[in-house]
Protein backbone atom coordinates (compact mmCIF):
# COMPACT_ATOMS: atom_id res chain seq x y z
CA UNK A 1 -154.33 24.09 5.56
CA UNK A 2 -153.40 23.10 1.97
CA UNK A 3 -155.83 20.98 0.20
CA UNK A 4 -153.31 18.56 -0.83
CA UNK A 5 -151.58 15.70 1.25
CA UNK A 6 -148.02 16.30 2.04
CA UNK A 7 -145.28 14.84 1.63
CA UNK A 8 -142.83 15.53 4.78
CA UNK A 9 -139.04 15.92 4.99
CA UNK A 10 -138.86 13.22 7.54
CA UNK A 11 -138.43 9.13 7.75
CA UNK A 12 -137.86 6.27 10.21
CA UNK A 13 -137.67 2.89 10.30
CA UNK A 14 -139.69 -0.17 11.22
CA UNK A 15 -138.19 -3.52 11.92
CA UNK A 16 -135.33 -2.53 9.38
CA UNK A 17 -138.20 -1.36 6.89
CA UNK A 18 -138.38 2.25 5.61
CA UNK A 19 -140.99 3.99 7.04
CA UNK A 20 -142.33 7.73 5.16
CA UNK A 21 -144.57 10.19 6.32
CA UNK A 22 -147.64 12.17 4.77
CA UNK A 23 -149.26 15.65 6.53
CA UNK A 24 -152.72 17.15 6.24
CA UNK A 25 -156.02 16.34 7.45
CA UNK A 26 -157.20 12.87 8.18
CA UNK A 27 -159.86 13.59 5.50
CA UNK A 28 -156.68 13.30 3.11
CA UNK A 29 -154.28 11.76 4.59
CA UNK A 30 -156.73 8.47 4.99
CA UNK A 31 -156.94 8.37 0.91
CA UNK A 32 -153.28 6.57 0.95
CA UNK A 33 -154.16 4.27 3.59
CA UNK A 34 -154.34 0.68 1.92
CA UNK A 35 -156.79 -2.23 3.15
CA UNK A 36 -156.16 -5.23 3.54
CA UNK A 37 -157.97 -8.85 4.00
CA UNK A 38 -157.23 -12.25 5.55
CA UNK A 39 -156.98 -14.94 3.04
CA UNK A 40 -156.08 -18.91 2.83
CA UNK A 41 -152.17 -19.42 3.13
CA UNK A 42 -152.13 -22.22 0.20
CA UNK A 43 -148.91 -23.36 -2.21
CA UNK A 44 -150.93 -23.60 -5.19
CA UNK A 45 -154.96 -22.08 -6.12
CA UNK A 46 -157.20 -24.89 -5.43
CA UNK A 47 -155.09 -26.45 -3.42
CA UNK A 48 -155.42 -27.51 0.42
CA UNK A 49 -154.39 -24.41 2.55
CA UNK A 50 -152.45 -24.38 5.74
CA UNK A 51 -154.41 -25.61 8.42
CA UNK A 52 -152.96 -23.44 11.19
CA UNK A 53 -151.86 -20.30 9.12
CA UNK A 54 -153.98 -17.76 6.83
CA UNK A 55 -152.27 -14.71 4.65
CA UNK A 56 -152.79 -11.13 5.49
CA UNK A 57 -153.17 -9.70 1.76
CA UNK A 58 -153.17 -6.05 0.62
CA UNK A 59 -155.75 -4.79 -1.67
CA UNK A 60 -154.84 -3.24 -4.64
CA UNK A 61 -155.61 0.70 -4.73
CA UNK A 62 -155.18 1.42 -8.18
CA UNK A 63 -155.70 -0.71 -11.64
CA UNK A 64 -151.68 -0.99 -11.82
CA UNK A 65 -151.20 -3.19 -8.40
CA UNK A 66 -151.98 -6.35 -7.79
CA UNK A 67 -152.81 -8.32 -4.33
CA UNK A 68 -149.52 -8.31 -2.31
CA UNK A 69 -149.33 -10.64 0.93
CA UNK A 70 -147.67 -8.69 3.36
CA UNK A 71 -148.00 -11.25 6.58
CA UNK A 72 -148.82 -14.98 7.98
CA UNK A 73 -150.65 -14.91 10.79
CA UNK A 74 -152.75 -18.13 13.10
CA UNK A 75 -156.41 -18.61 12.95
CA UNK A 76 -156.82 -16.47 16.42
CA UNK A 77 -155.39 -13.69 14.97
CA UNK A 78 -157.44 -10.50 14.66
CA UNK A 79 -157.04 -7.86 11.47
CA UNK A 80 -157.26 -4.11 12.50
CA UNK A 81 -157.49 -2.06 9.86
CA UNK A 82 -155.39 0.64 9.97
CA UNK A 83 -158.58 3.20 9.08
CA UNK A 84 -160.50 1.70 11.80
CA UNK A 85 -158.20 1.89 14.38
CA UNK A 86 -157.61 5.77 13.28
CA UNK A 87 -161.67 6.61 13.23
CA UNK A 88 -161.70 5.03 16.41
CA UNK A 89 -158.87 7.35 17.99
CA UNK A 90 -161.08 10.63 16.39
CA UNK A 91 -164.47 9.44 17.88
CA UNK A 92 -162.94 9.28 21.44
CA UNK A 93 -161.41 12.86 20.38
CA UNK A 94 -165.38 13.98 19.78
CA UNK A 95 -166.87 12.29 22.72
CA UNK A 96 -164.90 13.92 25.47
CA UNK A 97 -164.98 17.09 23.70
CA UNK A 98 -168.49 17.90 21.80
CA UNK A 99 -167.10 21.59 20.26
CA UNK A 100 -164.73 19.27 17.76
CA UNK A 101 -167.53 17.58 16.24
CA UNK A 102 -167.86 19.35 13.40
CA UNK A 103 -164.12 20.45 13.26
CA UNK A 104 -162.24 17.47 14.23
CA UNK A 105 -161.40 16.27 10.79
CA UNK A 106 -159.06 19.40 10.50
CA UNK A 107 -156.98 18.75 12.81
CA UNK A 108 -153.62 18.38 11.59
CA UNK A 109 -152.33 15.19 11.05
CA UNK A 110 -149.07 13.23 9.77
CA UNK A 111 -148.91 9.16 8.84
CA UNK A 112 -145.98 7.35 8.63
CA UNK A 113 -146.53 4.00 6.72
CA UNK A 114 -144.18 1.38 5.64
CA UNK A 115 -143.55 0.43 2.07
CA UNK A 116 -146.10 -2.49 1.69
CA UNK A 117 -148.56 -0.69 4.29
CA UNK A 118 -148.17 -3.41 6.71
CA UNK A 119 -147.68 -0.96 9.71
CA UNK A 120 -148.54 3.11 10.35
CA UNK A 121 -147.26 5.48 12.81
CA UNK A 122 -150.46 8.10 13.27
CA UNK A 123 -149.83 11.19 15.02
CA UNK A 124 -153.06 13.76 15.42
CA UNK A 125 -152.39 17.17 16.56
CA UNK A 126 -154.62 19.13 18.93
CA UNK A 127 -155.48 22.91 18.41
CA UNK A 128 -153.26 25.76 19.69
CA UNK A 129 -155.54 26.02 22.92
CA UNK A 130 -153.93 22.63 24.54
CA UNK A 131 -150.73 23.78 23.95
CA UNK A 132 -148.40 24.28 26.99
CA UNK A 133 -146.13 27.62 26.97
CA UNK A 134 -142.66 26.74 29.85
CA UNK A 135 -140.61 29.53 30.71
CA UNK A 136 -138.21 29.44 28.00
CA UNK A 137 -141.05 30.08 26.08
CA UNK A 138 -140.91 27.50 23.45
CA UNK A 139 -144.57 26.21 23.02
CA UNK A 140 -145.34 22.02 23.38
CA UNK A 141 -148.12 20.63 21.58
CA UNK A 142 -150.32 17.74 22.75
CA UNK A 143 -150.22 15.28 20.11
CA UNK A 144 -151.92 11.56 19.97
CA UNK A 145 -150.39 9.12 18.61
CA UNK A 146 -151.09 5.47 17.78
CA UNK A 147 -148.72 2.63 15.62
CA UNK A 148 -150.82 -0.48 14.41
CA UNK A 149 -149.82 -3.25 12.65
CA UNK A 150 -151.77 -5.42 10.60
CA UNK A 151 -149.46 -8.75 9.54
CA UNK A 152 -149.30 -9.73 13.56
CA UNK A 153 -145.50 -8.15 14.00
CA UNK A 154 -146.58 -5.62 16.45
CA UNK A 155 -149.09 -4.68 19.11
CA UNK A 156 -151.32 -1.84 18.37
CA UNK A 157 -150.43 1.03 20.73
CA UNK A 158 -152.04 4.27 21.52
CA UNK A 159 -150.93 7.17 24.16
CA UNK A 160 -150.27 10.99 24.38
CA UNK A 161 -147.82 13.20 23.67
CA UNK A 162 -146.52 16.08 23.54
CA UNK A 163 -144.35 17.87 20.48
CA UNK A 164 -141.53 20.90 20.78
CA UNK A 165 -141.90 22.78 17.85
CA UNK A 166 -138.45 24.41 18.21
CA UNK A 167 -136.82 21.15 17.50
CA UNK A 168 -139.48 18.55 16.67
CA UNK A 169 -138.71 16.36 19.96
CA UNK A 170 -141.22 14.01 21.70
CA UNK A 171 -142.33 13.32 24.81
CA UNK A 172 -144.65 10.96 26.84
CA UNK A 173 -144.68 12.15 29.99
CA UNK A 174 -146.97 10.62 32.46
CA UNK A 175 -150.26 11.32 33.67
CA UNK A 176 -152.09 10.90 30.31
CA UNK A 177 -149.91 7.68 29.06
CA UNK A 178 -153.14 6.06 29.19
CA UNK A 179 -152.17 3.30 26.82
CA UNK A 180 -153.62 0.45 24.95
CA UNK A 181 -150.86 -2.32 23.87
CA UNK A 182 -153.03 -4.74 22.92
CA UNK A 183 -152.54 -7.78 20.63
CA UNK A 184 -154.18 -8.85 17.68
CA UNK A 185 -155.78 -11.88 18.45
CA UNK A 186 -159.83 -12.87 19.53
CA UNK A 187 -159.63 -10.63 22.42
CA UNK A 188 -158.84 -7.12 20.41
CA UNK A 189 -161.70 -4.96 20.72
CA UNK A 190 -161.51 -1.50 19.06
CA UNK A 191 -164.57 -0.25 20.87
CA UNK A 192 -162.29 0.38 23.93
CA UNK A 193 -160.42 2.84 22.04
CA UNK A 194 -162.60 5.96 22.21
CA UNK A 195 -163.14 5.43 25.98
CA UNK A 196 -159.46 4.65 26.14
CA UNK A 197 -158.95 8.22 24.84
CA UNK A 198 -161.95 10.28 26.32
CA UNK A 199 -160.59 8.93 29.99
CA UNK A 200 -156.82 10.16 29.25
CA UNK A 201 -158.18 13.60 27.73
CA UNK A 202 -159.23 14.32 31.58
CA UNK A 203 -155.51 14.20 32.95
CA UNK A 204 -154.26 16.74 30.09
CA UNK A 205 -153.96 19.36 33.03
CA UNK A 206 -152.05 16.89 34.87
CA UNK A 207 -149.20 16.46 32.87
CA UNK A 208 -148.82 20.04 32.38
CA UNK A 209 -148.76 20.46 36.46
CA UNK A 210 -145.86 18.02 36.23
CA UNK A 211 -144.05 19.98 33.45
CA UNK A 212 -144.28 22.86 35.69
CA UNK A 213 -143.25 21.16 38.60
CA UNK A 214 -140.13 20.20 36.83
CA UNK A 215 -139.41 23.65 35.92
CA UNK A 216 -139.04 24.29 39.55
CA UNK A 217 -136.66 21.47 40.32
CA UNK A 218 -133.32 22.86 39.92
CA UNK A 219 -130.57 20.99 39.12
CA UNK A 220 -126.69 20.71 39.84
CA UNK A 221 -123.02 19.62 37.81
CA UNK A 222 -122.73 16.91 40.58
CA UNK A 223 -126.22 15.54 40.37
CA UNK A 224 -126.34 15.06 36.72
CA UNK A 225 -122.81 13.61 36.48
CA UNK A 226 -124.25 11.27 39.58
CA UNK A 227 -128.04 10.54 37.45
CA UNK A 228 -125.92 10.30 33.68
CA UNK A 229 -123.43 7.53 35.44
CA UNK A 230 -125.97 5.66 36.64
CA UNK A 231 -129.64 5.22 36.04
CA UNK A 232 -129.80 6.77 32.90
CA UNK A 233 -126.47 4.74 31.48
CA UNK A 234 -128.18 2.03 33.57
CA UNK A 235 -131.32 2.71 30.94
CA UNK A 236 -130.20 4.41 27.71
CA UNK A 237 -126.60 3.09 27.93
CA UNK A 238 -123.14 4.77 28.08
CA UNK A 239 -123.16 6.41 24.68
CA UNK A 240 -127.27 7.84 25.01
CA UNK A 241 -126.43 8.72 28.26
CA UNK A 242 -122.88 11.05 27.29
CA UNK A 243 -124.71 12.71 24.67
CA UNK A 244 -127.53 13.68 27.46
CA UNK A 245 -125.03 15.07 29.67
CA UNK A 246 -123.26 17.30 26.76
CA UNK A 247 -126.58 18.94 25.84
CA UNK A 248 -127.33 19.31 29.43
CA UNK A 249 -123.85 20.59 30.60
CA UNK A 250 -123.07 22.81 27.16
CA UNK A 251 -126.01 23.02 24.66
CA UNK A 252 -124.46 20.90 22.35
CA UNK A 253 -124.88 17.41 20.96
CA UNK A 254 -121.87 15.05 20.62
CA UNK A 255 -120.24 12.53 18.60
CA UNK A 256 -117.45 9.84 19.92
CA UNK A 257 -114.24 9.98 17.96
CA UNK A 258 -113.48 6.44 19.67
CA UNK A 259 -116.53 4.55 20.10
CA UNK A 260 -114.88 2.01 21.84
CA UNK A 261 -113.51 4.03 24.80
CA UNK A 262 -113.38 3.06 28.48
CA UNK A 263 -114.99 4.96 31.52
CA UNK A 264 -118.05 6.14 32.75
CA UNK A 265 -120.56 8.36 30.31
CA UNK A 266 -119.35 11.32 31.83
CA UNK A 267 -116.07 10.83 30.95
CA UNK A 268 -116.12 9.42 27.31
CA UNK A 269 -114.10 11.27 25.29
CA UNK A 270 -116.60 13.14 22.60
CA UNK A 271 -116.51 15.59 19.48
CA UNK A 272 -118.93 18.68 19.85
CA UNK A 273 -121.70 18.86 17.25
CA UNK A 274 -124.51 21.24 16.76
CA UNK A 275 -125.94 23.85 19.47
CA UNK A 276 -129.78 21.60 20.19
CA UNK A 277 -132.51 23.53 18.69
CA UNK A 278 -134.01 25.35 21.90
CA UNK A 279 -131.51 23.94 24.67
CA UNK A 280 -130.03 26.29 26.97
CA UNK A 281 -126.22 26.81 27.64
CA UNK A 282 -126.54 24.68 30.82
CA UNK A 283 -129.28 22.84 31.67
CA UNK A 284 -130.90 24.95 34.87
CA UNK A 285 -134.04 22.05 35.89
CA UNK A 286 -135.63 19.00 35.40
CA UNK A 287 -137.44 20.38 32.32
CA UNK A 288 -134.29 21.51 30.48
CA UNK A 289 -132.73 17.95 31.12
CA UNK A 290 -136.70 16.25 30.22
CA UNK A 291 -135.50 18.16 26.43
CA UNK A 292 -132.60 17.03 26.49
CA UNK A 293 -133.21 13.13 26.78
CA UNK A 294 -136.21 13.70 24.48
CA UNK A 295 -133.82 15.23 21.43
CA UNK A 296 -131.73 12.43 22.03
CA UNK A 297 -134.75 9.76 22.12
CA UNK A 298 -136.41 11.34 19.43
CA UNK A 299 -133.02 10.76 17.04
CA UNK A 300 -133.31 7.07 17.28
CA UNK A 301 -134.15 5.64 13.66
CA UNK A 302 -136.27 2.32 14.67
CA UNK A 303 -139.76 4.46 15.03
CA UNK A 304 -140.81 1.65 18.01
CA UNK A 305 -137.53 2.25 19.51
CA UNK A 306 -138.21 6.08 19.29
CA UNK A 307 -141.83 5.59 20.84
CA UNK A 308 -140.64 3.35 23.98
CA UNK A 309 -137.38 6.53 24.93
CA UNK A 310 -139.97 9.27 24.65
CA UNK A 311 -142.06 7.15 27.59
CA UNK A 312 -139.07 6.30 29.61
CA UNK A 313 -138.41 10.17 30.18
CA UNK A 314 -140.63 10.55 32.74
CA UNK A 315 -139.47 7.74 34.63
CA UNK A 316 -135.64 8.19 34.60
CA UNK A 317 -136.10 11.87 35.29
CA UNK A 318 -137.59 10.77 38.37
CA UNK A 319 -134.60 9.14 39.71
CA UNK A 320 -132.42 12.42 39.40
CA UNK A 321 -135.51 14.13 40.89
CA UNK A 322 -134.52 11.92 44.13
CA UNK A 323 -130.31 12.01 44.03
């Protein structure tokens, strides 16, 4: 690993804010994390502050900034700092698994924070050994990842993952979405985390038995037309839902040269784009159509928006699992 933080080719977007991303370890990647402290919302210095609201304020990190509020928040509401919340997520990493304790802050890590630091997107890889190999074999790797937010905006959330190096898609699947959506008020309590963690470590094998199990669930033309018309347009809408069925019926993403036309997903007409990184002519099983939905979930901009597709997978995939 290089001993400098790096700066990645990739951004998002949070609640219409631009959101960049940082790799390395969480020894260095933690250096750019800003802190931040609750302080009186007043008009004036001296002056009587707001009875009901206080200021969420970011501390300056170098002599050239100053103190920037970044959020208003009630007198119940509870900072997390976004270090905290990330030591937390490694010490439930070391407690289920005693061999990382002297390694763990190497694993390899990226951070997505918004311009004024207000929110973070952490995602902390696991070593080659959890990764899952399917058939095709294009290797998965079991990733954590947590979004906090410290001006009130957003609840913090932590679950698993897992990442397709072949064309950088997500996926939640379902046996470790252990989660923790909590809110930031007197009842947040970080010390849950680690457990939080250590308990969903134990159903790793789990969702790798399901990822099997979907590689053995063949699939047919008629079914997915049936499953893209329906549940999944039901879900992702008309438009998600087209550009599922492309990939899954030719390898190819599409675009729509009238946005605006009637019928059912299936049947929109569309423009052929790019073959998908790793996607197969035609899509043979459940897992082929699981990478599908996950390239086109993983393309959303809004990074919460991206999060919540990646966990419906596992869900809607279940309903063509049944047609």
């Amino acid at each position: 690993m290089s001993d400098e933080i790096q700066i990645l080719n990739q951004t998002g977007r949070w609640r219409a804010r631009n959101v960049n991303y940082w790799g390395g370890s969480w020894e260095q990647i933690q250096k750019i994390i800003p802190e931040f402290t609750i302080e009186d919302f007043r008009a004036f210095p001296n002056t009587t502050p707001n009875p009901h609201l206080r200021t969420v304020v970011r501390k300056p990190k170098t002599l050239l900034e100053v103190p920037m509020p970044v959020g208003v928040v009630s007198h119940s509401y509870s900072l997390a700092q976004h270090a905290d919340v990330a030591n937390k997520c490694f010490e439930g990493i070391k407690d289920e698994f005693s061999l990382f304790r002297d390694s763990v802050d190497d694993f390899d890590c990226e951070i997505g924070i918004t311009d004024l630091g207000e929110w973070m997107n952490l995602r902390i890889y696991f070593p080659e050994s959890y990764d899952h190999t399917p058939s095709d074999g294009e290797k998965i790797r079991l990733r954590l990842e947590c979004m906090n937010s410290v001006d009130g905006s957003s609840r913090l959330v932590i679950l698993f993952g897992w990442f397709r190096f072949v064309c950088s898609n997500g996926l939640v699947i379902g046996e470790t979405k252990t989660e923790i959506r909590a809110i930031h008020n007197e009842n947040l309590d970080l010390e849950k985390i680690p457990k939080a963690i250590s308990d969903a470590m134990k159903l790793i094998d789990g969702d790798k038995a399901r990822l099997k199990n979907w590689e053995s669930k063949p699939v047919t033309d008629e079914k997915l037309k049936k499953w893209a018309n329906n549940p999944l347009s039901n879900k992702w809408g008309k438009k998600a839902a087209c550009r599922v069925f492309h990939i899954c019926d030719s390898g190819h993403d599409v675009e729509f040269p009238d946005p605006f036309a009637p019928g059912e997903a299936t049947e929109k007409p569309v423009k052929k784009l790019i073959r998908v990184p790793g996607s197969p002519e035609k899509a043979a099983n459940l897992y082929d159509v699981s990478q599908a939905m996950s390239w086109v979930a993983t393309s959303r901009n809004d990074t919460e928006e991206r999060l919540i597709w990646q966990s419906n997978i596992s869900a809607i995939i279940s309903k063509l699992a049944t047609i």
